[in-house]
PDB file of N, CA and C in Angstrom:
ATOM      1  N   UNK A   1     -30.265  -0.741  -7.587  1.00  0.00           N
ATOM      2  CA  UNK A   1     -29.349   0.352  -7.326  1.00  0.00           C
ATOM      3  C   UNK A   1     -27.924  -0.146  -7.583  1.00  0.00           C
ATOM      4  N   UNK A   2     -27.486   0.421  -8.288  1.00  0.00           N
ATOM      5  CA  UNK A   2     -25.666   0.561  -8.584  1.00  0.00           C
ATOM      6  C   UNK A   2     -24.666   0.939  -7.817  1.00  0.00           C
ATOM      7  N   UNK A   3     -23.871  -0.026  -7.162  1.00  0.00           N
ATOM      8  CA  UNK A   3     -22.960   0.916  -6.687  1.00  0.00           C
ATOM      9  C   UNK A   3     -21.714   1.637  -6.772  1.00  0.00           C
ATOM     10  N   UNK A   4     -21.420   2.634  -6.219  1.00  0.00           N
ATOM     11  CA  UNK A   4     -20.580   3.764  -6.853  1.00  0.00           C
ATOM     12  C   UNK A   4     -19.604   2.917  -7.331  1.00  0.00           C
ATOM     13  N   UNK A   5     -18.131   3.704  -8.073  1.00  0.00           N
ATOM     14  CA  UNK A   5     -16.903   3.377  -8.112  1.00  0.00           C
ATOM     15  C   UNK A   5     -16.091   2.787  -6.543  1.00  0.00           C
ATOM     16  N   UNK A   6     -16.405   4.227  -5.634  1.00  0.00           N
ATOM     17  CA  UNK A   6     -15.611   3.812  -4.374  1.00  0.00           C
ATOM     18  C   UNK A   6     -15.971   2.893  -3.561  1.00  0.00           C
ATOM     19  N   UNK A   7     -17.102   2.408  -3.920  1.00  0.00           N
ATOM     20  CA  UNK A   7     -17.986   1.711  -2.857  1.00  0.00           C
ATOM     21  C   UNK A   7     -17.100  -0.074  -3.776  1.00  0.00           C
ATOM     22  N   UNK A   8     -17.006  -0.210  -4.568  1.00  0.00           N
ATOM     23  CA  UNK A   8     -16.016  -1.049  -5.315  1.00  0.00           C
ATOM     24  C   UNK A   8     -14.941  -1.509  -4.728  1.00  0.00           C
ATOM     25  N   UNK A   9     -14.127  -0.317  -4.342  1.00  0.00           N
ATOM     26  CA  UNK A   9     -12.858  -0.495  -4.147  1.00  0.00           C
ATOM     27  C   UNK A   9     -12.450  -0.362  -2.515  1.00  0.00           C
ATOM     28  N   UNK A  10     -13.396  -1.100  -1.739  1.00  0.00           N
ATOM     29  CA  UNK A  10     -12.882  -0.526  -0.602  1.00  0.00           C
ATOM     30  C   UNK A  10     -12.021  -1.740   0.140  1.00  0.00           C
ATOM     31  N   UNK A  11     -11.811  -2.602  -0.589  1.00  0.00           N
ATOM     32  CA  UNK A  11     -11.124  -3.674  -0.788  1.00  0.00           C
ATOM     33  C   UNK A  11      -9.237  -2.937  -0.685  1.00  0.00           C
ATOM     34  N   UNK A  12      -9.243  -1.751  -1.815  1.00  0.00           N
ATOM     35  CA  UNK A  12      -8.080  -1.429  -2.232  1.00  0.00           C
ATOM     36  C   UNK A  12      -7.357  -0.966  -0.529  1.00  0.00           C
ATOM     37  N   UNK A  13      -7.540   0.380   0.543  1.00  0.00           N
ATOM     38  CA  UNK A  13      -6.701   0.000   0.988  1.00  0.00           C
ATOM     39  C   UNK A  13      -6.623  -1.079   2.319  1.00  0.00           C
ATOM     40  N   UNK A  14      -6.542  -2.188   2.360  1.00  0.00           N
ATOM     41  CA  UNK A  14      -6.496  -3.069   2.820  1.00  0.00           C
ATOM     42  C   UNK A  14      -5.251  -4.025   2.143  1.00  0.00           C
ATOM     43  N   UNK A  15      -5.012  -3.995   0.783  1.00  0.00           N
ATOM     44  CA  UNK A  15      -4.725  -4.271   0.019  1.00  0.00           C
ATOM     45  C   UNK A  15      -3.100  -3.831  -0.369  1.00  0.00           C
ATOM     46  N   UNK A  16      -3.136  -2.187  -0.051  1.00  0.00           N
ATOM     47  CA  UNK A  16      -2.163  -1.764  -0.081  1.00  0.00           C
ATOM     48  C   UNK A  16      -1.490  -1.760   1.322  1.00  0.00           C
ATOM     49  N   UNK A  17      -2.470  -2.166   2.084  1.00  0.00           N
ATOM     50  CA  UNK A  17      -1.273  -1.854   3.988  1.00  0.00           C
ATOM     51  C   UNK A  17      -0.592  -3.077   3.576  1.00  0.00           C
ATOM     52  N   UNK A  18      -1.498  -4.225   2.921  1.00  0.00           N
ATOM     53  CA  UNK A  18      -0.666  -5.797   3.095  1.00  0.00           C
ATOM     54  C   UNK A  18       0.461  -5.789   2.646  1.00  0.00           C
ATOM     55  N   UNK A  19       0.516  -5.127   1.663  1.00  0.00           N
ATOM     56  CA  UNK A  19       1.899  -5.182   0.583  1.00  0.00           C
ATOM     57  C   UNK A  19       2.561  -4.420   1.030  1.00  0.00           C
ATOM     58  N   UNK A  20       2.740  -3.000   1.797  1.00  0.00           N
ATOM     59  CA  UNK A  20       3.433  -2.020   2.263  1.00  0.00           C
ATOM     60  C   UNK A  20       3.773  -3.017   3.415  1.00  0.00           C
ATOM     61  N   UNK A  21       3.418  -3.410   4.135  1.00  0.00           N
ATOM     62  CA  UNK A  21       3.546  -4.596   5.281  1.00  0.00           C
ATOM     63  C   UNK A  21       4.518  -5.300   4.994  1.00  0.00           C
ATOM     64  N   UNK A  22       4.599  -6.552   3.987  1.00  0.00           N
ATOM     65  CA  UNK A  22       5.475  -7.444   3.465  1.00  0.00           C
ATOM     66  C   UNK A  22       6.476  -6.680   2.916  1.00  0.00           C
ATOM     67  N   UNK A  23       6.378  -5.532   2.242  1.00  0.00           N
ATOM     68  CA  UNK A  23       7.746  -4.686   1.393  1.00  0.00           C
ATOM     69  C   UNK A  23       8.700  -4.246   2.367  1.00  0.00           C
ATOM     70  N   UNK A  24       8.114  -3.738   4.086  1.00  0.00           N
ATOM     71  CA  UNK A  24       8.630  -3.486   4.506  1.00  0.00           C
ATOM     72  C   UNK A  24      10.025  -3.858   5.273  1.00  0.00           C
ATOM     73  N   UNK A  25       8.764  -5.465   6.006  1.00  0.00           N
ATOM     74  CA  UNK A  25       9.620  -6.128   6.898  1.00  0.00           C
ATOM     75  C   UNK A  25      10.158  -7.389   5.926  1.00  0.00           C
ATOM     76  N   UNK A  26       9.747  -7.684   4.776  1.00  0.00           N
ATOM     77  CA  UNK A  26      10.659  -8.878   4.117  1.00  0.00           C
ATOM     78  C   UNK A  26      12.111  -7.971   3.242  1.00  0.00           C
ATOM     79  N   UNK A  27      12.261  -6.939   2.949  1.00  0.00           N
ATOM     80  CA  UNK A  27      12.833  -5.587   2.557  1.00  0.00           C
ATOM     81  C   UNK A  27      13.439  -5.768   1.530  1.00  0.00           C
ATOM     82  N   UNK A  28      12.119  -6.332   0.704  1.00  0.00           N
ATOM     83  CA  UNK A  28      12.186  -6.457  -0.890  1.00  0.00           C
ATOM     84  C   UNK A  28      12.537  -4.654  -1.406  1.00  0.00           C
ATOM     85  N   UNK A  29      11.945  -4.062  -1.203  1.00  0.00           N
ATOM     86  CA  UNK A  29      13.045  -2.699  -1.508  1.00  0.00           C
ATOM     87  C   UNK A  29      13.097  -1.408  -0.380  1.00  0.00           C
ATOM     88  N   UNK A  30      13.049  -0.120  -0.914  1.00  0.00           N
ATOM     89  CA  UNK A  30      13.498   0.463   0.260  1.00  0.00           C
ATOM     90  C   UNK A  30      11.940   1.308   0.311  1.00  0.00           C
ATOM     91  N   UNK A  31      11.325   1.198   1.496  1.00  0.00           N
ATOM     92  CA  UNK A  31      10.260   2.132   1.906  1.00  0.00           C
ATOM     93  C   UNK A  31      10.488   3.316   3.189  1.00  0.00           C
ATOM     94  N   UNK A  32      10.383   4.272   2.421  1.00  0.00           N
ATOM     95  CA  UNK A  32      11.033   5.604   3.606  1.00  0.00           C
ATOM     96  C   UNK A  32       9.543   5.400   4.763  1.00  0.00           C
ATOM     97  N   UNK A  33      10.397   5.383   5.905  1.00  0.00           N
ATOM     98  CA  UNK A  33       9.265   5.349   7.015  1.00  0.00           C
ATOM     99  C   UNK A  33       8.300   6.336   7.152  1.00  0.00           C
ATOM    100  N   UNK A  34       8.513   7.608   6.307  1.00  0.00           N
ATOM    101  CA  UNK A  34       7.333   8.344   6.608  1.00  0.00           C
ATOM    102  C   UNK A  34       6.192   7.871   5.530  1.00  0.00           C
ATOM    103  N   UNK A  35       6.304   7.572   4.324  1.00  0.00           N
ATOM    104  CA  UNK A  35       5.607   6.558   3.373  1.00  0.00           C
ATOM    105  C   UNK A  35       4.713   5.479   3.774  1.00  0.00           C
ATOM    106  N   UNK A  36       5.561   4.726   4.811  1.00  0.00           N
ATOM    107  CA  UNK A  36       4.909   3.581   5.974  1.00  0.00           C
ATOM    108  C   UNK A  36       3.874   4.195   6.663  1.00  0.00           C
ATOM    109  N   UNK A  37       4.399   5.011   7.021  1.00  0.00           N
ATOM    110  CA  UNK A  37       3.518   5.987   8.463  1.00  0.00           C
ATOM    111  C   UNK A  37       2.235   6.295   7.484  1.00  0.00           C
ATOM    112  N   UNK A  38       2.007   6.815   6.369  1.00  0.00           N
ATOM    113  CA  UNK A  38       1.286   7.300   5.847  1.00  0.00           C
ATOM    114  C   UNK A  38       0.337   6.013   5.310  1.00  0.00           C
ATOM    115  N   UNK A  39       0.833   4.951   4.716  1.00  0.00           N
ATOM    116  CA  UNK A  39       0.019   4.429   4.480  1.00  0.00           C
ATOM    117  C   UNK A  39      -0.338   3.366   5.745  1.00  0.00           C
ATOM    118  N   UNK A  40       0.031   3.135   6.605  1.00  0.00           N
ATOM    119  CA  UNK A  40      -0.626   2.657   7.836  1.00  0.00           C
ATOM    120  C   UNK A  40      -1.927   3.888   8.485  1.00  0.00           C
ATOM    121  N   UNK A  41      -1.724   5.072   8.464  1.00  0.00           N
ATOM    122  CA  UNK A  41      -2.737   5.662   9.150  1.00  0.00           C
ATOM    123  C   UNK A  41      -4.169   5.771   7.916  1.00  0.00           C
ATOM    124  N   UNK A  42      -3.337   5.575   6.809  1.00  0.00           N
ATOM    125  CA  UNK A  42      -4.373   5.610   5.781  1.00  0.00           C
ATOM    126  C   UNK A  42      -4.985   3.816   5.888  1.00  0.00           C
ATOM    127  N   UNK A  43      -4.818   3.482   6.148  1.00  0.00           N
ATOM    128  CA  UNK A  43      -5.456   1.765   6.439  1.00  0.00           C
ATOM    129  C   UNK A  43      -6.087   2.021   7.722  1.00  0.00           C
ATOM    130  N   UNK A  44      -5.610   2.984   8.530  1.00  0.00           N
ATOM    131  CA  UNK A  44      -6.608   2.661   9.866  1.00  0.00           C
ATOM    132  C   UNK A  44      -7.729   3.630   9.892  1.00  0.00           C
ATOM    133  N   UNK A  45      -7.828   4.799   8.879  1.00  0.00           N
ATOM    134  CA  UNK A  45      -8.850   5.482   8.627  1.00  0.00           C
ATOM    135  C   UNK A  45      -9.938   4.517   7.906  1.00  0.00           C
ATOM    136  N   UNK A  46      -9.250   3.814   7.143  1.00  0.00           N
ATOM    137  CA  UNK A  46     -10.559   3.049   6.088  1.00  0.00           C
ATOM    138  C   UNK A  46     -11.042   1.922   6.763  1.00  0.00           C
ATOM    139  N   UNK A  47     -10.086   1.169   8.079  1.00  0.00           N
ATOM    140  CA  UNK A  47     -10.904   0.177   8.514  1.00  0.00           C
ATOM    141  C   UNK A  47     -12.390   1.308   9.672  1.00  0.00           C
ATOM    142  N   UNK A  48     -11.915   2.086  10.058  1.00  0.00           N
ATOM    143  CA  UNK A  48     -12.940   3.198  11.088  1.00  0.00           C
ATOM    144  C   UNK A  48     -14.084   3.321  10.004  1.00  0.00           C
ATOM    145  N   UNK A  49     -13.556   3.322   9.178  1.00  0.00           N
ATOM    146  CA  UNK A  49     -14.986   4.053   8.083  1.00  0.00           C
ATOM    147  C   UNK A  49     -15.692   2.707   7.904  1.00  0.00           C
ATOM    148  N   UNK A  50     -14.984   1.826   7.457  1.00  0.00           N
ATOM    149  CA  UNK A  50     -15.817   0.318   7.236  1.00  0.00           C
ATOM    150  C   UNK A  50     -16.470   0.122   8.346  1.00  0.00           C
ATOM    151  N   UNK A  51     -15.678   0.066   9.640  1.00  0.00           N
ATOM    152  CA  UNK A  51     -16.842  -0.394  10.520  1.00  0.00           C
ATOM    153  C   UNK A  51     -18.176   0.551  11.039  1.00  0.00           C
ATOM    154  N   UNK A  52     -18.192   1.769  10.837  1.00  0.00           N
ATOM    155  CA  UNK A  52     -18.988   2.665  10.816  1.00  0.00           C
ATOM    156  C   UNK A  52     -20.042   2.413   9.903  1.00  0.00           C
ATOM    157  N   UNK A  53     -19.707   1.933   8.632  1.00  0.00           N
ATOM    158  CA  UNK A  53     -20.431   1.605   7.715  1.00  0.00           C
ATOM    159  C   UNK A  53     -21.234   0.832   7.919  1.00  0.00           C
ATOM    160  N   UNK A  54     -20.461  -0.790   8.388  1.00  0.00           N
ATOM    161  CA  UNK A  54     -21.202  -1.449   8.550  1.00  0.00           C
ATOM    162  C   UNK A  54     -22.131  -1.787   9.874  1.00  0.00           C
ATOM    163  N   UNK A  55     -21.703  -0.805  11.006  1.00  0.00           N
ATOM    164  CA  UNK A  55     -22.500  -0.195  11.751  1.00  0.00           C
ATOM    165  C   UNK A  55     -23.729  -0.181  11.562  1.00  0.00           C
ATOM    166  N   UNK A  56     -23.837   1.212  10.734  1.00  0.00           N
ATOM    167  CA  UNK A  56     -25.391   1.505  10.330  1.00  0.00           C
ATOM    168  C   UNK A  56     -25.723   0.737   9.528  1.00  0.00           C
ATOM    169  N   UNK A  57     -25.469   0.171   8.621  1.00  0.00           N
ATOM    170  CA  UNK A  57     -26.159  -0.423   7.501  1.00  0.00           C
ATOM    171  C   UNK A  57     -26.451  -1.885   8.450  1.00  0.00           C
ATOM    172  N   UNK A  58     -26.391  -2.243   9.653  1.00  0.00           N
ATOM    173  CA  UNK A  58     -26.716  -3.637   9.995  1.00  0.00           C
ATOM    174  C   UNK A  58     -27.682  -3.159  11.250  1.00  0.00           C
ATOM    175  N   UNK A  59     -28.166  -1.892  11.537  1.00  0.00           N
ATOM    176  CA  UNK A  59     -28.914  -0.875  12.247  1.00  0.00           C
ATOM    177  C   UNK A  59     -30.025  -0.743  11.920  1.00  0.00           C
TER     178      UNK A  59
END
């Protein structure tokens, strides 16, 4: 069995909180805080889903 595209990339946002992280507080350029806000709640949706995932799949 193959797995999908997304199932690939779930690496990506993890990937992007790190760097939104470092861009922020080292303030290599300018990140509008609602941008932040957005991609922090979008990192804490995908870690909920990962561990859900790996929830069942170790079930």
């Amino acid at each position: 069995m193959t797995k999908k595209p997304i199932d690939r990339l779930y690496g990506l946002p993890f990937l992007i909180l790190g760097l939104a992280v470092l861009v922020k507080y080292l303030n290599l350029f300018f990140l509008p805080n609602w941008v932040f806000a957005v991609i922090l709640v979008w990192g804490a949706i995908a870690v909920v889903v990962e561990a859900v995932r790996h929830r069942k799949s170790s079930q």
